[in-house]
N, C-alpha and C. Protein backbone atom coordinates (compact mmCIF):
# COMPACT_ATOMS: atom_id res chain seq x y z
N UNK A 1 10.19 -1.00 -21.74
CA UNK A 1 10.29 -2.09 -20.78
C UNK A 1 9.13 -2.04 -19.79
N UNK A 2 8.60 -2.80 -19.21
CA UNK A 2 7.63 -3.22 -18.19
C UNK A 2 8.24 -2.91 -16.66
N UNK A 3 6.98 -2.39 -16.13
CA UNK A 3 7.41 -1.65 -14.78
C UNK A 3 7.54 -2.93 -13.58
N UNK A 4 7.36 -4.38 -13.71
CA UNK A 4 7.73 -4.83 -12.87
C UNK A 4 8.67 -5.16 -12.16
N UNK A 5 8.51 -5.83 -10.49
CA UNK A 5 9.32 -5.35 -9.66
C UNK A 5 11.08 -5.90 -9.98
N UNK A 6 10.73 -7.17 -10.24
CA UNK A 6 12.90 -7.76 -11.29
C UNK A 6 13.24 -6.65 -12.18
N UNK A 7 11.99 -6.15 -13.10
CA UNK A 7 12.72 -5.65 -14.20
C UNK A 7 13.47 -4.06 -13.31
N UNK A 8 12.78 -3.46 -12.71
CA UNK A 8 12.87 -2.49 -12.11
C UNK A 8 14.47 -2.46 -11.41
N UNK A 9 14.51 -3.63 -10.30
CA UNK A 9 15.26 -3.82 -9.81
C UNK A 9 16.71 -4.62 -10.35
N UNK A 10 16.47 -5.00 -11.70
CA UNK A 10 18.00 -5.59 -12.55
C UNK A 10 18.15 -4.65 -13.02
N UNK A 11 17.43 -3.68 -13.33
CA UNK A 11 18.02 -2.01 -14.15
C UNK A 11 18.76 -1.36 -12.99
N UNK A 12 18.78 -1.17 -11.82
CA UNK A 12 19.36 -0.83 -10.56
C UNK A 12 20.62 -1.54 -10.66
N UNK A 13 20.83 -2.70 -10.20
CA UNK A 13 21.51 -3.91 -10.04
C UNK A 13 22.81 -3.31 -11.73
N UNK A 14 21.85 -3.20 -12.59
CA UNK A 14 22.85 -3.12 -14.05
C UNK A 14 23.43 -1.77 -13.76
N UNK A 15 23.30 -0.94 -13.49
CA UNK A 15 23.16 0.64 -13.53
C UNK A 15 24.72 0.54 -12.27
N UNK A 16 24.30 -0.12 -11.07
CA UNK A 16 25.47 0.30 -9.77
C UNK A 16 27.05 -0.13 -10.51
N UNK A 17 26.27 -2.01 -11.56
CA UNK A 17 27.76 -2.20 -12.08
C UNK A 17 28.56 -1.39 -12.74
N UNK A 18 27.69 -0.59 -13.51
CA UNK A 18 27.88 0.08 -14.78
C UNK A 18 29.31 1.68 -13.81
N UNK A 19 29.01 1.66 -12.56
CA UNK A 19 29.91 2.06 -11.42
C UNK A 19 30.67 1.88 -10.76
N UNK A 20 30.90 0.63 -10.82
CA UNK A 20 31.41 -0.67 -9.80
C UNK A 20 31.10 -1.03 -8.90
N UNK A 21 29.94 -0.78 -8.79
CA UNK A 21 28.72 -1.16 -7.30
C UNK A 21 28.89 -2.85 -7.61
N UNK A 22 29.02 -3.68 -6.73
CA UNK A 22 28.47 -5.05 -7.08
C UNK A 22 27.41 -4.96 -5.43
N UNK A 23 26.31 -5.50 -6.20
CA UNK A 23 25.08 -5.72 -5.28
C UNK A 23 25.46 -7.32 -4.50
N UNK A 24 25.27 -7.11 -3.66
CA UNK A 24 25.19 -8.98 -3.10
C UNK A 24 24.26 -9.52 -2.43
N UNK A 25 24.54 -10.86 -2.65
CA UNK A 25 23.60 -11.17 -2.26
C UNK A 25 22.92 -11.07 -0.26
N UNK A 26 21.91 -10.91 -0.46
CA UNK A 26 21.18 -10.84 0.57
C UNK A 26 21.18 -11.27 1.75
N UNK A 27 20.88 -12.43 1.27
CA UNK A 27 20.96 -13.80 2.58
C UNK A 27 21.93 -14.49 3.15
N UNK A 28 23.49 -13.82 2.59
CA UNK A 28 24.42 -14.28 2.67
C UNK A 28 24.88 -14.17 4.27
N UNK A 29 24.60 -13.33 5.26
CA UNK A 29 24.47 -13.40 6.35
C UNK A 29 23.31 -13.00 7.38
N UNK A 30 22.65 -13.57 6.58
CA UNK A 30 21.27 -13.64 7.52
C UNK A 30 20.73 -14.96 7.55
N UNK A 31 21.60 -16.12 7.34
CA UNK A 31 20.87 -17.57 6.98
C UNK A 31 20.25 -17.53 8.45
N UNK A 32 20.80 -17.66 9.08
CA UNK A 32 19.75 -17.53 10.77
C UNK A 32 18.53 -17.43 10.95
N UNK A 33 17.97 -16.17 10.17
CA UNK A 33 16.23 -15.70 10.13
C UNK A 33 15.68 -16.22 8.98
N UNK A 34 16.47 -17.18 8.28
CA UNK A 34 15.69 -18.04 7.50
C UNK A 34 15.16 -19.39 7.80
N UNK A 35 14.19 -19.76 8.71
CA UNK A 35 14.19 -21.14 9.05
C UNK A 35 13.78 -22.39 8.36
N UNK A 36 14.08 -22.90 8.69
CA UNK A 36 13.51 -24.62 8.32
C UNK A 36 12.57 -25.39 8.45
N UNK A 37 11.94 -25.83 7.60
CA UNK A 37 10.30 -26.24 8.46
C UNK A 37 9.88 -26.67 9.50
N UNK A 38 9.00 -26.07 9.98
CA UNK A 38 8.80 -26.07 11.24
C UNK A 38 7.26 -25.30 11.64
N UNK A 39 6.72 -25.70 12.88
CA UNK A 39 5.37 -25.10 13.49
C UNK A 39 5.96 -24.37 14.36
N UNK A 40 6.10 -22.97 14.63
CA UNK A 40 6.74 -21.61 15.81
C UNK A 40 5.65 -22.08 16.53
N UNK A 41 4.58 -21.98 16.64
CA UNK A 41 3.21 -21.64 17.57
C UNK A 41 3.08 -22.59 18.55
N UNK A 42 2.43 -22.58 19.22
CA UNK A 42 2.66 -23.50 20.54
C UNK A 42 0.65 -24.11 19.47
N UNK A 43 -0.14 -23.22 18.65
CA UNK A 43 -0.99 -23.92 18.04
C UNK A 43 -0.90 -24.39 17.07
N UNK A 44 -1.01 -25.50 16.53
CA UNK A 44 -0.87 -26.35 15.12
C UNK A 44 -1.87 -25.66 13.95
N UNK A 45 -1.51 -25.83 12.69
CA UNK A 45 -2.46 -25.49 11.90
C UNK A 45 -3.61 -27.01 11.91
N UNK A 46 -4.50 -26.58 11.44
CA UNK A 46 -5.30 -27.70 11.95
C UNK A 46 -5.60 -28.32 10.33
N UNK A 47 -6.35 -29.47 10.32
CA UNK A 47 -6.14 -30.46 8.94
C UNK A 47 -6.70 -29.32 7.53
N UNK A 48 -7.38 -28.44 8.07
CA UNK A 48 -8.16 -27.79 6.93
C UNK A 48 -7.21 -26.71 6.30
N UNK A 49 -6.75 -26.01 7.50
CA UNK A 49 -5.58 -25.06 7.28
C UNK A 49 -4.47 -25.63 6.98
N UNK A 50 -3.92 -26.78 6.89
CA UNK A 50 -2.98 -27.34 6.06
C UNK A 50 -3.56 -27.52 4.89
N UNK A 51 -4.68 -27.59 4.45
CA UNK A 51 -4.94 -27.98 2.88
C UNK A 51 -5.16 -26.40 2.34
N UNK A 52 -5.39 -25.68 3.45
CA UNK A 52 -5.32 -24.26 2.79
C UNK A 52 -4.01 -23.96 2.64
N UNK A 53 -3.12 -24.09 3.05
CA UNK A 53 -1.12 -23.67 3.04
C UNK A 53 -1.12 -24.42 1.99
N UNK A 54 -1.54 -25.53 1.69
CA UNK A 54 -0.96 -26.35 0.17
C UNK A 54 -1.40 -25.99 -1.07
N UNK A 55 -2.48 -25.25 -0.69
CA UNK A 55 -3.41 -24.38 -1.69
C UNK A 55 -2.74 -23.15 -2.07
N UNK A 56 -1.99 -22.49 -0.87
CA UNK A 56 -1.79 -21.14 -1.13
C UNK A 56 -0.14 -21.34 -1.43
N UNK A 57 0.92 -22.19 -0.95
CA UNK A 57 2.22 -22.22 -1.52
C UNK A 57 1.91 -22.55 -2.87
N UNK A 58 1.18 -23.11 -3.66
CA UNK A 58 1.06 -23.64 -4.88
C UNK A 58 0.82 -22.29 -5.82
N UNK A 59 -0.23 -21.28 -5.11
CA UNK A 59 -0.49 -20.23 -5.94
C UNK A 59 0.08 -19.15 -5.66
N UNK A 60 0.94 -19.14 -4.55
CA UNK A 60 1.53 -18.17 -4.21
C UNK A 60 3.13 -18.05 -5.37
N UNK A 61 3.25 -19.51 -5.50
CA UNK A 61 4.82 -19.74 -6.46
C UNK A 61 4.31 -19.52 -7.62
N UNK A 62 2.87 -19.74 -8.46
CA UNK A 62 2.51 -19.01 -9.45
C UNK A 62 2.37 -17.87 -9.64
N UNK A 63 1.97 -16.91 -8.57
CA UNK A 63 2.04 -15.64 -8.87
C UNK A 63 3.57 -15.09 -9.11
N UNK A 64 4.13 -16.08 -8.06
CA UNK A 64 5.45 -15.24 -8.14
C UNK A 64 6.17 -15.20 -9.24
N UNK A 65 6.13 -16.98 -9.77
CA UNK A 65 6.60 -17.01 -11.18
C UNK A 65 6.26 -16.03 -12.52
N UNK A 66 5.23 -15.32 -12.14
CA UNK A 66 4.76 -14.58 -12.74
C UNK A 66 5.11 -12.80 -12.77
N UNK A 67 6.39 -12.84 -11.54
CA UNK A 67 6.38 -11.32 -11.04
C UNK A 67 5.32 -10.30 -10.68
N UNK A 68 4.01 -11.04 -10.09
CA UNK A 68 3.12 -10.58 -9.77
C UNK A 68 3.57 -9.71 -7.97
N UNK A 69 3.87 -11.10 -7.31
CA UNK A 69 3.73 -10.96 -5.52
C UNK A 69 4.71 -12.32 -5.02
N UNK A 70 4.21 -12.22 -3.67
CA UNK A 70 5.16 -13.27 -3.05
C UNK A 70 3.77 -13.51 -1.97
N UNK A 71 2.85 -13.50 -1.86
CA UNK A 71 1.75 -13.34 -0.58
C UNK A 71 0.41 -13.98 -1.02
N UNK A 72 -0.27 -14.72 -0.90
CA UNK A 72 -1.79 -14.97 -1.20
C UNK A 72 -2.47 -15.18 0.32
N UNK A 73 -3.68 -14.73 0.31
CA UNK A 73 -4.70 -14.89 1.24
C UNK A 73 -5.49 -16.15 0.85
N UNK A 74 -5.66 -17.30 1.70
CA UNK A 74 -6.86 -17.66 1.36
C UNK A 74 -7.73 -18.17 2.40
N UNK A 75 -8.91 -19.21 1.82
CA UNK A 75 -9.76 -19.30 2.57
C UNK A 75 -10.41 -20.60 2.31
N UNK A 76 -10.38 -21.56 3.00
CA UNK A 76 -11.71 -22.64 2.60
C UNK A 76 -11.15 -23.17 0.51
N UNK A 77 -9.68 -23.38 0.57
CA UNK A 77 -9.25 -23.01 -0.44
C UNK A 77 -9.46 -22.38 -2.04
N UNK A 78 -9.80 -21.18 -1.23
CA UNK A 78 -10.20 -20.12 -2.43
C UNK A 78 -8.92 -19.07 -2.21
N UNK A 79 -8.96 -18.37 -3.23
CA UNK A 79 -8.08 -17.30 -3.32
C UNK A 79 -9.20 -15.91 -2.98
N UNK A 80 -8.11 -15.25 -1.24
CA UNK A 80 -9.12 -14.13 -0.99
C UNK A 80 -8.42 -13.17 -1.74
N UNK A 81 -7.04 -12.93 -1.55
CA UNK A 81 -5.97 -11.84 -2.30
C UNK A 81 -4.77 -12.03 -2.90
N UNK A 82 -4.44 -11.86 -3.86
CA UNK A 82 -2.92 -11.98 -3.64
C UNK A 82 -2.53 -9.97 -4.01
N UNK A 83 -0.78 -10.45 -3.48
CA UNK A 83 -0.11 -9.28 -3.43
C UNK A 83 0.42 -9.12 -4.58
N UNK A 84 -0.05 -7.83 -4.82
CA UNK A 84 0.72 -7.21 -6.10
C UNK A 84 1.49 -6.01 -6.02
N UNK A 85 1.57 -5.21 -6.08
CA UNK A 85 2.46 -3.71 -5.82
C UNK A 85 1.83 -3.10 -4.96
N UNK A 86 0.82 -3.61 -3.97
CA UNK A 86 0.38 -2.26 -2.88
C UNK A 86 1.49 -3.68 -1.78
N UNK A 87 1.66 -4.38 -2.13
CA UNK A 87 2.56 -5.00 -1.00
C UNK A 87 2.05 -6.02 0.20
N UNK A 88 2.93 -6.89 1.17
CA UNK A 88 2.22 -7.67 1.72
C UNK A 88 1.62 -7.08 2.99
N UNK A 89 1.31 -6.21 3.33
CA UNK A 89 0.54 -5.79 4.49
C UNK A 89 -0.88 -5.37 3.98
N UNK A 90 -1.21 -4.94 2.99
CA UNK A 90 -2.57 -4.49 2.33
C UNK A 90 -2.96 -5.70 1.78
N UNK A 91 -2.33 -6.91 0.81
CA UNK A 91 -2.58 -7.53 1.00
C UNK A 91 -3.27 -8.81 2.06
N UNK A 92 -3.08 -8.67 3.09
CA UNK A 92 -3.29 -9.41 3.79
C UNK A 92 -4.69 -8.54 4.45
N UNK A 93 -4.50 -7.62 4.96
CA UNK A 93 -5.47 -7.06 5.45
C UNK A 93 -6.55 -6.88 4.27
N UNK A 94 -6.57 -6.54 3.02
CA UNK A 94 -7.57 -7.08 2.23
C UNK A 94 -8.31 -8.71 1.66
N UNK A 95 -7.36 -9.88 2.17
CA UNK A 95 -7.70 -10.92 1.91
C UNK A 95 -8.45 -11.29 3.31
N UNK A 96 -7.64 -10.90 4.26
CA UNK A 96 -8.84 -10.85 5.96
C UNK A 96 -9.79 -10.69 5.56
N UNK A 97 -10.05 -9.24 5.21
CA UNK A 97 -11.36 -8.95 5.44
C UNK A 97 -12.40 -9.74 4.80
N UNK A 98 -11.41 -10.15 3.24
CA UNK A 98 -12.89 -10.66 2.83
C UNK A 98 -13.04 -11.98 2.98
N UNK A 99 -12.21 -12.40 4.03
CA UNK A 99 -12.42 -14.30 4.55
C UNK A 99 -13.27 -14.28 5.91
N UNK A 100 -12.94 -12.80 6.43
CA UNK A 100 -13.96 -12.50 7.23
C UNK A 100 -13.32 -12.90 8.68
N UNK A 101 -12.82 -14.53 8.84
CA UNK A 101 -11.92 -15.13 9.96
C UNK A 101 -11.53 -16.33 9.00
N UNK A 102 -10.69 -16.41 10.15
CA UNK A 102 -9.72 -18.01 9.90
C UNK A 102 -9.28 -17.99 8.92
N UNK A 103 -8.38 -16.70 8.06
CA UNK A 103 -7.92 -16.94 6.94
C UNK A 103 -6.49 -17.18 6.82
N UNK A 104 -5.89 -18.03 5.85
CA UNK A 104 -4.34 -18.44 5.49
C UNK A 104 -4.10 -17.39 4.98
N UNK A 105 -2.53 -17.04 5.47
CA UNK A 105 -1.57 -16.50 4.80
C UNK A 105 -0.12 -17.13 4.72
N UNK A 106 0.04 -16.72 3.22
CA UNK A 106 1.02 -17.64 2.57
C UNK A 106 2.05 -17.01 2.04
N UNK A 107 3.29 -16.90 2.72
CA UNK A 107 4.15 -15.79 1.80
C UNK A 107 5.70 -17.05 1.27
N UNK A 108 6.05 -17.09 -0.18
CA UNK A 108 7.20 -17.64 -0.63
C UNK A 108 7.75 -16.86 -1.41
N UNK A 109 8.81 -17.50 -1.58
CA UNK A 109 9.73 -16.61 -2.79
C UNK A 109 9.54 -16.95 -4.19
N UNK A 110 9.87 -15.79 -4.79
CA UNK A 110 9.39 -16.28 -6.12
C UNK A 110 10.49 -17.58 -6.63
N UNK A 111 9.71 -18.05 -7.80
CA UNK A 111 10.84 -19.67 -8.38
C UNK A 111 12.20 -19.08 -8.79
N UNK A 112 11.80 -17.65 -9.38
CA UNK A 112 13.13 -16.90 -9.87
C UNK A 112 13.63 -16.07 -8.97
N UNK A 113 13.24 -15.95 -8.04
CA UNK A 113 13.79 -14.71 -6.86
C UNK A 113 15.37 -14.81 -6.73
N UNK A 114 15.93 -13.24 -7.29
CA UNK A 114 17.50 -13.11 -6.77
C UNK A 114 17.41 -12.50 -5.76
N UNK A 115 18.53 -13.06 -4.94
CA UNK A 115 18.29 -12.77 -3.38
C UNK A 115 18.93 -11.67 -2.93
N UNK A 116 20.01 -10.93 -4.33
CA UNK A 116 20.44 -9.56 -4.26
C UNK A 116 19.20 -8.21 -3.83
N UNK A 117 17.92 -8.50 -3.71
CA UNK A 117 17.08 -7.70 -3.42
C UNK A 117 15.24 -8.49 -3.09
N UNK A 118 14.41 -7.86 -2.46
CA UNK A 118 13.09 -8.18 -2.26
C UNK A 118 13.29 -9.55 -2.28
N UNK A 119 14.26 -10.01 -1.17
CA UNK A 119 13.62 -10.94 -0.60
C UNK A 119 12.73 -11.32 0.47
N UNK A 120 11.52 -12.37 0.61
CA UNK A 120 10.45 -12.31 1.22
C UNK A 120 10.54 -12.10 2.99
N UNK A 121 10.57 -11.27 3.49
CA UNK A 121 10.12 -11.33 4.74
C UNK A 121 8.74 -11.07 5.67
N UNK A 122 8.98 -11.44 6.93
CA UNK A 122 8.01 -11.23 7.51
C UNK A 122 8.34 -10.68 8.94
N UNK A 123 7.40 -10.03 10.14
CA UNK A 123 7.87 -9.67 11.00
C UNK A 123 6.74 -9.22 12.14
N UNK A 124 7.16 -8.33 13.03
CA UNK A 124 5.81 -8.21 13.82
C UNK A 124 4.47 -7.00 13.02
N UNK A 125 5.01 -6.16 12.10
CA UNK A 125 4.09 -5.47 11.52
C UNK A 125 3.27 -6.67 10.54
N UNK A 126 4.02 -7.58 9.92
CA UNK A 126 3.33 -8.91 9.11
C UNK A 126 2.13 -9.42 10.28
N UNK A 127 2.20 -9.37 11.27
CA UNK A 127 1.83 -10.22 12.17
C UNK A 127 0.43 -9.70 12.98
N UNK A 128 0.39 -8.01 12.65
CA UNK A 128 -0.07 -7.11 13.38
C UNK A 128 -1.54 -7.02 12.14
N UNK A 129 -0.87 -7.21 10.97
CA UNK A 129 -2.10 -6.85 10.11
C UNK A 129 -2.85 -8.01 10.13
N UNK A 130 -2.48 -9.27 10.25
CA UNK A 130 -3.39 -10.43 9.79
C UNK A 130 -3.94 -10.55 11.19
N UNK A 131 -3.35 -10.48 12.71
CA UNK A 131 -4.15 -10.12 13.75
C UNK A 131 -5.58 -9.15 13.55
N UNK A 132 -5.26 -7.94 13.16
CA UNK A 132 -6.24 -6.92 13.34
C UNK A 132 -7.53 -7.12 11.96
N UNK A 133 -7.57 -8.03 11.71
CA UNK A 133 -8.36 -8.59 10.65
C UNK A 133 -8.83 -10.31 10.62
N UNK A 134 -8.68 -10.67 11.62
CA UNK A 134 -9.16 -11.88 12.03
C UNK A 134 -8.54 -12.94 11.35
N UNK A 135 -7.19 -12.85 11.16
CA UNK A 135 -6.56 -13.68 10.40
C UNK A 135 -6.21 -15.04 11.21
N UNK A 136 -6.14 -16.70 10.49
CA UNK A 136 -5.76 -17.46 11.52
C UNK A 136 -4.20 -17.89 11.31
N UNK A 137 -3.60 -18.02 10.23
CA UNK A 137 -2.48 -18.84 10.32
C UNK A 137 -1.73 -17.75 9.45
N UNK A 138 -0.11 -18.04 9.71
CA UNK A 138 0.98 -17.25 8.92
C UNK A 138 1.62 -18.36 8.47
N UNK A 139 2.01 -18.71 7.12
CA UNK A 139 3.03 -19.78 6.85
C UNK A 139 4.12 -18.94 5.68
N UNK A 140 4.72 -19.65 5.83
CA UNK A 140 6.18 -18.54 5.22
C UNK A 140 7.14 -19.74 4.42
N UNK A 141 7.59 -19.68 3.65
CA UNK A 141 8.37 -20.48 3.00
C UNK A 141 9.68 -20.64 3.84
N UNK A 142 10.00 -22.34 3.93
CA UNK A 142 11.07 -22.30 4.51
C UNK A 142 12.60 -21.88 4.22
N UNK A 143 13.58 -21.36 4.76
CA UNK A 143 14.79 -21.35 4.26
C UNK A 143 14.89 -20.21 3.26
N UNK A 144 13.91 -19.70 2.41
CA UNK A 144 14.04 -18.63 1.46
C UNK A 144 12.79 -17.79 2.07
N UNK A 145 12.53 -17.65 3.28
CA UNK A 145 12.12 -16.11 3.64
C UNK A 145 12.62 -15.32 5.08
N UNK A 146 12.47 -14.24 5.32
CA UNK A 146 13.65 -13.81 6.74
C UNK A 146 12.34 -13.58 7.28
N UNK A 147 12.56 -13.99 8.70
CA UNK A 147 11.48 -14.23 9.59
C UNK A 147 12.78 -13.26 11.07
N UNK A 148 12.14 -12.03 10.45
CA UNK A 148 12.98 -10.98 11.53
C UNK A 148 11.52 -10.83 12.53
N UNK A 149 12.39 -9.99 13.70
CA UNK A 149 11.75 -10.43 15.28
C UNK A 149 11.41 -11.77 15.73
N UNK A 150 11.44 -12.93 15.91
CA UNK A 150 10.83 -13.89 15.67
C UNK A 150 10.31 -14.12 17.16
N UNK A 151 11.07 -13.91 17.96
CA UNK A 151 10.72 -14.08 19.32
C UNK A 151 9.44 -13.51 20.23
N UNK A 152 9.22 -11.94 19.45
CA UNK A 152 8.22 -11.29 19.22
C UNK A 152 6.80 -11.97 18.90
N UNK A 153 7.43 -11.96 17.78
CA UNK A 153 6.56 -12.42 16.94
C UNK A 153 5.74 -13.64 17.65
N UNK A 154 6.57 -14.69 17.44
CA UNK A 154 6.14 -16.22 17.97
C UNK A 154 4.89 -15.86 19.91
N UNK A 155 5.87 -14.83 20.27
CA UNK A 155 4.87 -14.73 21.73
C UNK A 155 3.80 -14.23 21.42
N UNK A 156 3.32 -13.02 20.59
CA UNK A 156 2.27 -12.68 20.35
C UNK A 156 1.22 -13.39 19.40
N UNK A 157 1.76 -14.38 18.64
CA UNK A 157 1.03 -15.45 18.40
C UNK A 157 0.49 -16.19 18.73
N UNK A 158 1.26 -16.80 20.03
CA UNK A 158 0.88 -17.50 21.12
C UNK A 158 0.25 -16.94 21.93
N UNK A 159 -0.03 -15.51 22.64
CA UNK A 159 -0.99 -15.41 22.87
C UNK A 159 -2.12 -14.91 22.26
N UNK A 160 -2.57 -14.91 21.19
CA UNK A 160 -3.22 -14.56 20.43
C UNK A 160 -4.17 -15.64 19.82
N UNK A 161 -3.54 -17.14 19.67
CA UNK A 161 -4.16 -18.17 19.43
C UNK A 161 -3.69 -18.19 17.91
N UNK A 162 -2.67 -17.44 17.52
CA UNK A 162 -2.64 -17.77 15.72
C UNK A 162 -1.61 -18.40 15.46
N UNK A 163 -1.45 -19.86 14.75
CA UNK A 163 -0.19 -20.40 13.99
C UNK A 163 0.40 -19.91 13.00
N UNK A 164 1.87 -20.27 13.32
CA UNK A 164 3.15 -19.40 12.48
C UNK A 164 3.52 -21.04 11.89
N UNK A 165 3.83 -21.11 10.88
CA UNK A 165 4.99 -22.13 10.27
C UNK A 165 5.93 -21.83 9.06
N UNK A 166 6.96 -22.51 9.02
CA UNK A 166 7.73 -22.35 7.90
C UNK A 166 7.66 -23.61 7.14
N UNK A 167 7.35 -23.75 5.61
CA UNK A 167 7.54 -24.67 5.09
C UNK A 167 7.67 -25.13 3.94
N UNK A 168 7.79 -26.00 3.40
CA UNK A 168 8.54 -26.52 1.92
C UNK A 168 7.87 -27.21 0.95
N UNK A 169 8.08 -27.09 -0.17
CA UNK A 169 6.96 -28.01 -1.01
C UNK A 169 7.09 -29.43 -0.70
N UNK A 170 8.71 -29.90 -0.18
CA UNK A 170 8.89 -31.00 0.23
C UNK A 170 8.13 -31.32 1.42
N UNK A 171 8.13 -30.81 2.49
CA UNK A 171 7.59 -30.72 3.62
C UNK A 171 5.95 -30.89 3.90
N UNK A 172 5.48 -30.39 2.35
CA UNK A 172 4.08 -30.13 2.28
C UNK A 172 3.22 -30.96 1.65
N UNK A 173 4.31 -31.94 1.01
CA UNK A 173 3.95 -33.43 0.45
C UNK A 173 3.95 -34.67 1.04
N UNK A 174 4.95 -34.05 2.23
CA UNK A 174 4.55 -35.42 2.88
C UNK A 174 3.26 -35.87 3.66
């Protein structure tokens, strides 16, 4: 069998039943830190960095579909990184660097994501790496990612000058 991260984690999931573990789901009381589309930042993404978020939810749901990651970096819509098993903090801090500034980050859930495990979050360490690498915007999928600290988070954004949003393919078409 293949070492990726579902297969890994339904052999777990099969293994607890095989005990009478039932795994549950995740989000089942955390709908709260999942938000709804929306701009957190008191700064807007601006027209370019929205065509970069439409760039990067698009390839970010391919990778995922793929059991690659849940994270892409980009830039001037190019692909600087995506996340694969070193995870979304190296990710990001490797797609910074090589956008240099003003780079998107894009984190969704995969098309197949069970929410019994690795579902997508983000938080103030998310927030700390794309800061310390000249990162400009955080966008996060709405409703299917946990956006823990947020209050944190959102102030140090704000003063920092970097936009946070949550949002939807629906949301991203209009």
């Amino acid at each position: 069998r293949d070492r990726k991260d579902d297969t890994i984690m339904l052999a777990l999931v099969d293994e607890l039943a095989d005990i009478g573990v039932t795994v549950l789901d995740q989000t089942r009381y955390l709908t709260p830190l999942m938000p709804t589309p929306q701009v957190f930042t008191k700064r807007q993404p601006t027209a370019a960095e929205w065509d970069d978020i439409r760039f990067g939810f698009a390839l970010a749901k391919q990778i995922g579909a793929l059991d690659i990651g849940q994270t892409v970096v980009v830039a001037r819509q190019a692909a600087m990184a995506i996340e694969a098993i070193e995870g979304t903090d190296a990710c990001i801090i490797r797609g910074c660097a090589l956008a240099r500034q003003g780079a998107v980050v894009v984190k969704t859930a995969k098309p197949q994501q069970d929410v019994r495990f690795d579902v997508p979050a983000i938080g103030l360490t998310t927030l700390h790496s794309l800061l310390e690498h000249k990162g400009a915007v955080l966008a996060i999928e709405a409703q299917r990612t946990l956006f823990v600290e947020q209050e944190e988070v959102i102030a140090l954004a704000d003063q920092k000058g970097v936009a946070i949003c949550a949002v939807s393919a629906e949301s991203l078409s209009r």
